[in-house]
PDB file of N, CA and C in Angstrom:
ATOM      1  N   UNK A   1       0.835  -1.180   0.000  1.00  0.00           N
ATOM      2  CA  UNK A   1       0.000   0.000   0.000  1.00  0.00           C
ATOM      3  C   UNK A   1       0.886   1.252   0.000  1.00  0.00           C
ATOM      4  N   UNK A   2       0.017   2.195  -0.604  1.00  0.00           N
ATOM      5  CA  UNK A   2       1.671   3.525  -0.854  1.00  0.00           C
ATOM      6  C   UNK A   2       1.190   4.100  -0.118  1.00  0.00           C
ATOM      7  N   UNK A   3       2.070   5.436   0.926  1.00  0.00           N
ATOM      8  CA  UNK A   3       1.574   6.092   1.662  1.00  0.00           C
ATOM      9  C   UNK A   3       2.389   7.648   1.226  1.00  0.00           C
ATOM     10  N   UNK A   4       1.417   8.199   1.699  1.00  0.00           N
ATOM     11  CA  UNK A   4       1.920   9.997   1.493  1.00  0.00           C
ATOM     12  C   UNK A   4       2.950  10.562   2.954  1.00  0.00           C
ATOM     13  N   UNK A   5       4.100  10.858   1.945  1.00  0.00           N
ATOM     14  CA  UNK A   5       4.461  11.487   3.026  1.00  0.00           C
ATOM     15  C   UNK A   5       5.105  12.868   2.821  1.00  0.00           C
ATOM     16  N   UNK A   6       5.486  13.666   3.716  1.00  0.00           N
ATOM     17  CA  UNK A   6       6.085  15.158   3.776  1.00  0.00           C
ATOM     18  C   UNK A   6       7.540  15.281   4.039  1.00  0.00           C
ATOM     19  N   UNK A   7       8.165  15.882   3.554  1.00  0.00           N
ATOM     20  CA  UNK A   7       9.517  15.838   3.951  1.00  0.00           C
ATOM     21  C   UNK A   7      10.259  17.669   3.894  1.00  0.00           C
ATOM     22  N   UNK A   8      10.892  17.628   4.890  1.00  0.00           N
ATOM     23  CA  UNK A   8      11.360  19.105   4.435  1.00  0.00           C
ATOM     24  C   UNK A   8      12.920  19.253   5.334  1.00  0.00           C
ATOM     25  N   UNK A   9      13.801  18.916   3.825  1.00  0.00           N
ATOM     26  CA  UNK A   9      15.195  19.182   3.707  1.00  0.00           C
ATOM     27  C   UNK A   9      16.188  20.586   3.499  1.00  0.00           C
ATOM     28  N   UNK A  10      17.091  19.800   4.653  1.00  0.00           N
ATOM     29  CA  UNK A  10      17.784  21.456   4.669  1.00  0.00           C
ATOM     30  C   UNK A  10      18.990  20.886   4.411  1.00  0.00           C
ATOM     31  N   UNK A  11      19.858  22.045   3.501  1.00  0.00           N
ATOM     32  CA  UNK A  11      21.761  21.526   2.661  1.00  0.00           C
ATOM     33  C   UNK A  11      22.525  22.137   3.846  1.00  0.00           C
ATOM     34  N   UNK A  12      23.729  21.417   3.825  1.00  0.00           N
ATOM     35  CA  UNK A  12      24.670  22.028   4.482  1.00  0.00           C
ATOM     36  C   UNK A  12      24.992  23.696   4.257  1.00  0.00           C
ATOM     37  N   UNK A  13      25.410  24.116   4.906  1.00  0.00           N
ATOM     38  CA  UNK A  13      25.775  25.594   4.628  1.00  0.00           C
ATOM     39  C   UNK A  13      27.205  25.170   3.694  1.00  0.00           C
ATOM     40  N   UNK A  14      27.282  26.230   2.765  1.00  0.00           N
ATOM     41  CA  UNK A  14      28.560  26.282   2.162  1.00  0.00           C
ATOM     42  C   UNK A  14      28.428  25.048   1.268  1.00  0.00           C
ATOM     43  N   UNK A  15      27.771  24.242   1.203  1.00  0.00           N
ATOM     44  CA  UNK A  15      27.763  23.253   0.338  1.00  0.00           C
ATOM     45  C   UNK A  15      27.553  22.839  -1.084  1.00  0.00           C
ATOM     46  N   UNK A  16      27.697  24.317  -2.020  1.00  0.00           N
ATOM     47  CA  UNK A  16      27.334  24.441  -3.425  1.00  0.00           C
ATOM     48  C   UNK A  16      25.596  25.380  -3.369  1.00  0.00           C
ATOM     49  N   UNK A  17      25.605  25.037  -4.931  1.00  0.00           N
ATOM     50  CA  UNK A  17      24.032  25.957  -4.929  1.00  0.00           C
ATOM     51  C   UNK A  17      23.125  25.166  -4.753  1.00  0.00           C
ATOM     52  N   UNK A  18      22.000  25.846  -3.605  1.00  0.00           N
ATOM     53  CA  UNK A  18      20.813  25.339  -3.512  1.00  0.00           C
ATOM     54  C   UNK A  18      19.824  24.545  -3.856  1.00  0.00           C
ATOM     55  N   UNK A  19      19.383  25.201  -5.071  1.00  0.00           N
ATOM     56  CA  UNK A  19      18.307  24.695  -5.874  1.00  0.00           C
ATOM     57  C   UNK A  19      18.947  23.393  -7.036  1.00  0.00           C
ATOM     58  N   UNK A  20      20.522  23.526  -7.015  1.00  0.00           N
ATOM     59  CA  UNK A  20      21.196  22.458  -8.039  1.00  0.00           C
ATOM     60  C   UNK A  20      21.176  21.061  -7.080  1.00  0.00           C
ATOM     61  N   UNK A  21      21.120  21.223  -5.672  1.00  0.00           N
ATOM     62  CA  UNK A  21      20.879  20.355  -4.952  1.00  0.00           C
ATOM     63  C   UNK A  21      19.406  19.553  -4.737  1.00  0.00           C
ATOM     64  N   UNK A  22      18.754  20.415  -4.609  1.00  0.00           N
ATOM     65  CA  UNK A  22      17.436  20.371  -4.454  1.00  0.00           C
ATOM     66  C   UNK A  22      16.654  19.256  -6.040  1.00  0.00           C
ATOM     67  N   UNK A  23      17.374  19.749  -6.863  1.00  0.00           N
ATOM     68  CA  UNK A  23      16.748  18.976  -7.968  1.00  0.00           C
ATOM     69  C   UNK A  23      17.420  17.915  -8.011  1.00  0.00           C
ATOM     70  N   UNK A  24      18.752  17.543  -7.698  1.00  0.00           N
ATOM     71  CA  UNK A  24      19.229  16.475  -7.384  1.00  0.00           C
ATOM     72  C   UNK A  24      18.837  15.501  -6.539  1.00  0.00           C
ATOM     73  N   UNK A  25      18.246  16.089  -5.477  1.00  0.00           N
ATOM     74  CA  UNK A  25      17.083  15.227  -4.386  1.00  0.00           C
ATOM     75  C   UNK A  25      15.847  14.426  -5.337  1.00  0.00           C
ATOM     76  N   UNK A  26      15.259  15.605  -5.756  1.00  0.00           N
ATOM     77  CA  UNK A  26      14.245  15.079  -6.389  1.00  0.00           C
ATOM     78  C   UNK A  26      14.065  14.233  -7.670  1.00  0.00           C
ATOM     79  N   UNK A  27      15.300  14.348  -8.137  1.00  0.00           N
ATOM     80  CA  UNK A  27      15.247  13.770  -9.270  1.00  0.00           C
ATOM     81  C   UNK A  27      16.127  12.003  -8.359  1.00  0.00           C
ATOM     82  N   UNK A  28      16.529  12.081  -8.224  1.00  0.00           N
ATOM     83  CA  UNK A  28      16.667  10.379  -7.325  1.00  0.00           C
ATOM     84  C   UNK A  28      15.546   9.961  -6.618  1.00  0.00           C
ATOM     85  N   UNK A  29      14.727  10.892  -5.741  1.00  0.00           N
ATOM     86  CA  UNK A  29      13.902  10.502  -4.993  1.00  0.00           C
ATOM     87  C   UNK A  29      12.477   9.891  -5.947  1.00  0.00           C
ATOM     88  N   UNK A  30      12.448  10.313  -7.322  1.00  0.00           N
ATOM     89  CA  UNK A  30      11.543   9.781  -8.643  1.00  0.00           C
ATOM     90  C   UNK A  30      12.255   7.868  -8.261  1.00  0.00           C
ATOM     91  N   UNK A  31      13.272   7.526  -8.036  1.00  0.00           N
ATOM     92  CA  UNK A  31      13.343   6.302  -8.335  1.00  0.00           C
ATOM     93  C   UNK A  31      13.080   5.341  -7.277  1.00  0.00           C
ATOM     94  N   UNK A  32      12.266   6.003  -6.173  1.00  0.00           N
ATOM     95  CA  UNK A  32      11.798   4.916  -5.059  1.00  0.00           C
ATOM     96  C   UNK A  32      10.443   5.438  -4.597  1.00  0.00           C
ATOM     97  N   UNK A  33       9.521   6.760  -5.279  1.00  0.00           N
ATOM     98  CA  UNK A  33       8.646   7.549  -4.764  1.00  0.00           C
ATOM     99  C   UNK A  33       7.696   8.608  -6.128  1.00  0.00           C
ATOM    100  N   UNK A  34       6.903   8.373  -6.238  1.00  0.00           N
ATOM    101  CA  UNK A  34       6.163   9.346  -6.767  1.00  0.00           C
ATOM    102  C   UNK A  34       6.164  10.753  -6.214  1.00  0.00           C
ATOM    103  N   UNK A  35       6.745  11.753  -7.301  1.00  0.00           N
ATOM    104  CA  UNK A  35       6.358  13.028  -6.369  1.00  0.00           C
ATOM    105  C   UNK A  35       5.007  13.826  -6.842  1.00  0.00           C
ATOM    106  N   UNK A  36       4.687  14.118  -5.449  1.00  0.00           N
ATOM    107  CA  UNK A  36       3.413  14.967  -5.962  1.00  0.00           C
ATOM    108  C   UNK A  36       3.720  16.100  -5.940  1.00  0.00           C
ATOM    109  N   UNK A  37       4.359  16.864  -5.374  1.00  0.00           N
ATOM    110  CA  UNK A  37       4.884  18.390  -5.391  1.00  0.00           C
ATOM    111  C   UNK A  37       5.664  18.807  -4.322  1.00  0.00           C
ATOM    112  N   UNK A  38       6.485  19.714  -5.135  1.00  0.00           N
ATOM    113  CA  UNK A  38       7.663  20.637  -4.201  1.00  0.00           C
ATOM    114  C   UNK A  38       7.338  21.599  -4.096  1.00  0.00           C
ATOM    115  N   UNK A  39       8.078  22.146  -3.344  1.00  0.00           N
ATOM    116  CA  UNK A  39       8.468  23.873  -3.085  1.00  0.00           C
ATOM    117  C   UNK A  39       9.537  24.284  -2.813  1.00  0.00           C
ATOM    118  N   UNK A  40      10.158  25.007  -3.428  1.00  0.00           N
ATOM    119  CA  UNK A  40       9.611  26.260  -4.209  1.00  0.00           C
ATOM    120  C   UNK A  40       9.766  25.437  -5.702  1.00  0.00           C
ATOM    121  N   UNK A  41       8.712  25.808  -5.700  1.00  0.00           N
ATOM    122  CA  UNK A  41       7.785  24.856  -7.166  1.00  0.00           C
ATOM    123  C   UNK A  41       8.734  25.712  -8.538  1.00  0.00           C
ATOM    124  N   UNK A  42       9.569  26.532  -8.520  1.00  0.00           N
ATOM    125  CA  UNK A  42      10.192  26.799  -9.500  1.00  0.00           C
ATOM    126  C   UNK A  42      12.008  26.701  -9.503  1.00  0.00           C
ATOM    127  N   UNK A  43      12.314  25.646  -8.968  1.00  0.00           N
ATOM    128  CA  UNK A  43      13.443  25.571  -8.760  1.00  0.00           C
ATOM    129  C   UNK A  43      14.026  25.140 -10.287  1.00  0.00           C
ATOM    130  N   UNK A  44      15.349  25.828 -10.245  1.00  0.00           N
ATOM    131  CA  UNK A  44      15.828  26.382 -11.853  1.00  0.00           C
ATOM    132  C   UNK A  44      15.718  26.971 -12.635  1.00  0.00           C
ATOM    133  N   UNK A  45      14.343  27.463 -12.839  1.00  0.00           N
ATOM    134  CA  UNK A  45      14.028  28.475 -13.140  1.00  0.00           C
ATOM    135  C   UNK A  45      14.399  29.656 -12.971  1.00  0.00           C
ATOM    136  N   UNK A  46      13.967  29.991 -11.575  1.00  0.00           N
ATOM    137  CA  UNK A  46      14.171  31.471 -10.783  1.00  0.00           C
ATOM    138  C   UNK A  46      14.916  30.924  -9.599  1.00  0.00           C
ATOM    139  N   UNK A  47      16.025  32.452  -9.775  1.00  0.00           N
ATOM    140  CA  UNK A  47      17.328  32.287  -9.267  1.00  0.00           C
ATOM    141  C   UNK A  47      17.284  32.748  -7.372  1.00  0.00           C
ATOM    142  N   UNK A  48      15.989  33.191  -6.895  1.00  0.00           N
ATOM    143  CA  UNK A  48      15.468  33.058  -6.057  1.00  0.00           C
ATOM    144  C   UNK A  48      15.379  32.329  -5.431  1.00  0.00           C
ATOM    145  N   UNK A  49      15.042  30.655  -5.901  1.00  0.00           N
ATOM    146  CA  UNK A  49      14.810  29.991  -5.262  1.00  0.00           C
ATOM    147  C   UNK A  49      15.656  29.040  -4.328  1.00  0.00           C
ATOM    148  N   UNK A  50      17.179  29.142  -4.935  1.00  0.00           N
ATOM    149  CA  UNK A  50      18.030  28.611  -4.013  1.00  0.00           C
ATOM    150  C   UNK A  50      17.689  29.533  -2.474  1.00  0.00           C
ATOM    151  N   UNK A  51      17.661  30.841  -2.511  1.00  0.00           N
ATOM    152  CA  UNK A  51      17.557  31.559  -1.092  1.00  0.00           C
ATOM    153  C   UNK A  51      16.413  31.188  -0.395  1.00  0.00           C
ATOM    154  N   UNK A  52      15.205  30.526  -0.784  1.00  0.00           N
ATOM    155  CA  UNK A  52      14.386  30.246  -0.383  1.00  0.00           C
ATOM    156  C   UNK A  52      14.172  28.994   0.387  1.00  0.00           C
ATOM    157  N   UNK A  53      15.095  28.067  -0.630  1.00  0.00           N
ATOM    158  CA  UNK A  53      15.565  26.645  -0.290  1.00  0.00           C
ATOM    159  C   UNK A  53      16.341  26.638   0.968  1.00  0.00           C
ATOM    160  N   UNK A  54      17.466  27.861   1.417  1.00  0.00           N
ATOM    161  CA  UNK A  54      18.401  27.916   2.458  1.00  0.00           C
ATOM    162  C   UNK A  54      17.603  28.103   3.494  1.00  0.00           C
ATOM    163  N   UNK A  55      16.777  28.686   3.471  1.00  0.00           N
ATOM    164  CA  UNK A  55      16.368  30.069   4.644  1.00  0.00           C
ATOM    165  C   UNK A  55      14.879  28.921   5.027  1.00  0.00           C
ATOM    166  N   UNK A  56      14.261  28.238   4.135  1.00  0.00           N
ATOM    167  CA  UNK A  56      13.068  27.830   4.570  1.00  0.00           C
ATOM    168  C   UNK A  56      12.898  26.027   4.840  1.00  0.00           C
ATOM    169  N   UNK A  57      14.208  25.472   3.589  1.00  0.00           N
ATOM    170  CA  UNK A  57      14.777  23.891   3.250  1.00  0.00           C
ATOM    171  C   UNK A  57      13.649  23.869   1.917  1.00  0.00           C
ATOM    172  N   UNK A  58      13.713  23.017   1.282  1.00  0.00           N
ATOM    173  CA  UNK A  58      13.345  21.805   0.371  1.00  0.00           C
ATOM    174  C   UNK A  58      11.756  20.852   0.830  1.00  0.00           C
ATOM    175  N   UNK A  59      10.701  21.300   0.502  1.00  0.00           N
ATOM    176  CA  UNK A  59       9.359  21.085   0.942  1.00  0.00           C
ATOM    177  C   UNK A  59       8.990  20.029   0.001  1.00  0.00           C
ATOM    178  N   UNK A  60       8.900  18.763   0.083  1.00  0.00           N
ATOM    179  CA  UNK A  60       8.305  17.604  -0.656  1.00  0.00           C
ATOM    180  C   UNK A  60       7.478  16.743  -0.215  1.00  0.00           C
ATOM    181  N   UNK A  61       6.162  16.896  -1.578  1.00  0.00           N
ATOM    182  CA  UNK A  61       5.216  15.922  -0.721  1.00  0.00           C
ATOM    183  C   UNK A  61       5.395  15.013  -1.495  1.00  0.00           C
ATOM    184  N   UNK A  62       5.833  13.425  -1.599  1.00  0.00           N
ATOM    185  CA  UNK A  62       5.373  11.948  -2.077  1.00  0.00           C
ATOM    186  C   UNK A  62       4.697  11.030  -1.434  1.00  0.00           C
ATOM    187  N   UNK A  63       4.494   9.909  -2.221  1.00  0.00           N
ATOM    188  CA  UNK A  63       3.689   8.880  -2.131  1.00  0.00           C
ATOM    189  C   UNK A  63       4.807   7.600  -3.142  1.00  0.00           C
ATOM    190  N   UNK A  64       5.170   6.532  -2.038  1.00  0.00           N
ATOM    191  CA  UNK A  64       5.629   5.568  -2.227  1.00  0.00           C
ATOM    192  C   UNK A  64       4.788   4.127  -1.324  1.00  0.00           C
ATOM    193  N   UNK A  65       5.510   2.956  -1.855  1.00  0.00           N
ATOM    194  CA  UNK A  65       5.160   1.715  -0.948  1.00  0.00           C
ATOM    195  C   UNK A  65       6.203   1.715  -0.271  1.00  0.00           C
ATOM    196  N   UNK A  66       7.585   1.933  -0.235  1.00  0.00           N
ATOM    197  CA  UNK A  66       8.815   1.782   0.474  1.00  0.00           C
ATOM    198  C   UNK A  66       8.124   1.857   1.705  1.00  0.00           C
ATOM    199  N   UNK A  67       8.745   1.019   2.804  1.00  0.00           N
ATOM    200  CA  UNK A  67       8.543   1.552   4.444  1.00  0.00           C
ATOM    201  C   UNK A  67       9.783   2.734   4.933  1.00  0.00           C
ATOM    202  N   UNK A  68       9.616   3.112   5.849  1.00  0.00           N
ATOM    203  CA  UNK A  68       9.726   4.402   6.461  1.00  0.00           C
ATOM    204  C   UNK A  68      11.212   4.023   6.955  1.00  0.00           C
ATOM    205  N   UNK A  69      11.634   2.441   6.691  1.00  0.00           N
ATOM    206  CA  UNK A  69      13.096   2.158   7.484  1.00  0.00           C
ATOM    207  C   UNK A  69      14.044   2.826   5.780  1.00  0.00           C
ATOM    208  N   UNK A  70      13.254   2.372   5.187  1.00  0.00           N
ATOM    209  CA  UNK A  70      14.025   2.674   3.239  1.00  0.00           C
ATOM    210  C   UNK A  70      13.896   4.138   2.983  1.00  0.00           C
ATOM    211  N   UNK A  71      12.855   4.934   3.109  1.00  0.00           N
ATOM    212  CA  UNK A  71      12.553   6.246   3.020  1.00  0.00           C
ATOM    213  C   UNK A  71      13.819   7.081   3.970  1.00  0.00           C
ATOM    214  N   UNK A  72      13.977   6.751   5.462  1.00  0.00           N
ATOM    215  CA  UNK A  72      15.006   7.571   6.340  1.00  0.00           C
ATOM    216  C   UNK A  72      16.614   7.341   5.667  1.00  0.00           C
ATOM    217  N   UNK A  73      17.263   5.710   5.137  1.00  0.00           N
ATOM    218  CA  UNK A  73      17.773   5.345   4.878  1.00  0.00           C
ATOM    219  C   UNK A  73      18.277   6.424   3.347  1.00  0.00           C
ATOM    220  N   UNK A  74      17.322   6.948   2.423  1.00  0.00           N
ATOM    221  CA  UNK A  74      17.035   7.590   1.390  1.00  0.00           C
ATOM    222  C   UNK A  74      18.150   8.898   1.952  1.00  0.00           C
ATOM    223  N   UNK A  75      17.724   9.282   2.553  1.00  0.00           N
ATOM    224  CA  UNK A  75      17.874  11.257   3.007  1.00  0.00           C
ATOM    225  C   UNK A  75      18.727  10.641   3.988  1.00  0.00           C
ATOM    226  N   UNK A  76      19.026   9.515   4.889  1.00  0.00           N
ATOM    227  CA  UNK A  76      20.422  10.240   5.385  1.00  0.00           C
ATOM    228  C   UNK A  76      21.530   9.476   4.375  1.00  0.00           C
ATOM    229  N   UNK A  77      21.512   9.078   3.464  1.00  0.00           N
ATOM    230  CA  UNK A  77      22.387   8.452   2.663  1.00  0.00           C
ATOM    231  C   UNK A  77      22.669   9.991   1.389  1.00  0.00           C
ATOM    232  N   UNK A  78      21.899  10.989   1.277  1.00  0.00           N
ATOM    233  CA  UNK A  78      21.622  12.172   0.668  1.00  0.00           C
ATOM    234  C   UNK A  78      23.028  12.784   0.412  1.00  0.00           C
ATOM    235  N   UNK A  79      23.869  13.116  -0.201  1.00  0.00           N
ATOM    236  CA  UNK A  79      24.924  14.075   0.287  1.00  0.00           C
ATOM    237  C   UNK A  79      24.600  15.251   0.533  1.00  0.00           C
ATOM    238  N   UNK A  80      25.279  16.368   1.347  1.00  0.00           N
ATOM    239  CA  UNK A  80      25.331  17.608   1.428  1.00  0.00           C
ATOM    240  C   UNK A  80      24.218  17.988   2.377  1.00  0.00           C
ATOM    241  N   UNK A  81      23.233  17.327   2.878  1.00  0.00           N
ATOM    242  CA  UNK A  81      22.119  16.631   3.772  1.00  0.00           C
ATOM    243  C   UNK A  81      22.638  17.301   5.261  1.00  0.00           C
ATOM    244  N   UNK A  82      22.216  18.167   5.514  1.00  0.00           N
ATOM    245  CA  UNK A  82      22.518  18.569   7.228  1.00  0.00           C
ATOM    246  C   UNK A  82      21.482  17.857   8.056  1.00  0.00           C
ATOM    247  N   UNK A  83      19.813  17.816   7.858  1.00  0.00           N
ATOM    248  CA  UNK A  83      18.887  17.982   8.522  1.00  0.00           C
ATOM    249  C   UNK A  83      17.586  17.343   7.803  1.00  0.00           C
ATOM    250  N   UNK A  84      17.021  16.475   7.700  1.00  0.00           N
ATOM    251  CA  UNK A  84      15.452  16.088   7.595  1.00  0.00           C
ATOM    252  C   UNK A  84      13.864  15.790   8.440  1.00  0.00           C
ATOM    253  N   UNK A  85      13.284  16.873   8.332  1.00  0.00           N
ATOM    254  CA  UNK A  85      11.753  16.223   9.152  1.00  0.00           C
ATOM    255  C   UNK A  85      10.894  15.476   7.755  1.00  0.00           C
ATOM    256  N   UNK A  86      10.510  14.234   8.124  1.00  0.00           N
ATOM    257  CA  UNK A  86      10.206  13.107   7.755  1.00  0.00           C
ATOM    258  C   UNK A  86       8.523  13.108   8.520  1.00  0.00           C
ATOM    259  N   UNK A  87       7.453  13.238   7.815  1.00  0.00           N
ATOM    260  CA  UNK A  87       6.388  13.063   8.100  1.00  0.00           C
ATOM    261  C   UNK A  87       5.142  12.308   7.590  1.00  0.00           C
ATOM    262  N   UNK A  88       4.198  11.873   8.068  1.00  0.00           N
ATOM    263  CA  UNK A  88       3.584  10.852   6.943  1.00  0.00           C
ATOM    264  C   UNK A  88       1.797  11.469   6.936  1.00  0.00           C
ATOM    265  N   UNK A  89       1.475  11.714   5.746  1.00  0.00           N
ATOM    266  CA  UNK A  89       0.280  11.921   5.556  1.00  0.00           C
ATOM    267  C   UNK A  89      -0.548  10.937   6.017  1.00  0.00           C
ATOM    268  N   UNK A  90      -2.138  11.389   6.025  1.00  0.00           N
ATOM    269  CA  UNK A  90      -3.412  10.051   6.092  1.00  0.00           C
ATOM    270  C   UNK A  90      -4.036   9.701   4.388  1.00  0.00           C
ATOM    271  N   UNK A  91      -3.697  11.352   3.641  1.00  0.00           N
ATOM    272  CA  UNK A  91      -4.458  11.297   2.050  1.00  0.00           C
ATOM    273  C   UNK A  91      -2.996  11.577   1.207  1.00  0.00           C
TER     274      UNK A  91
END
């Protein structure tokens, strides 16, 4: 059964650019998780959004079957990874 969950990642300080990270998350996290949406929903785009990413982290909602031991395993295996809250939806 897949379950929804929330996640909101923060990069090391000093650790390269933001948002080049951020899509790097997400684009691996496609290979164990459906994403339903990020924030800041325009990352690469607008050059904003790395500062947004620092100051606020990396806001992702998915939906996978993985259990929650494979999901933690995911993000602290992450590079450049200071910090994750890991939360699980009901919808």
């Amino acid at each position: 059964m897949s379950c929804v969950h929330d996640v909101v990642i923060y990069f090391e300080e000093g650790s390269g650019t933001q948002d080049y990270k951020a899509l790097a998350v997400i684009f691996s996290l496609k290979k164990i998780a459906n994403i339903i949406e990020f924030y800041p929903k325009d990352i690469g785009s607008n050059h904003q959004s790395a500062g947004i990413i620092k100051e606020e982290g990396l806001r992702i909602r998915f939906s996978t079957e993985c259990n929650l031991e494979k999901i933690q395993k995911f993000f602290f295996e992450t590079i450049s990874l200071k910090d994750f809250e890991l939360g699980t939806s009901d919808h």
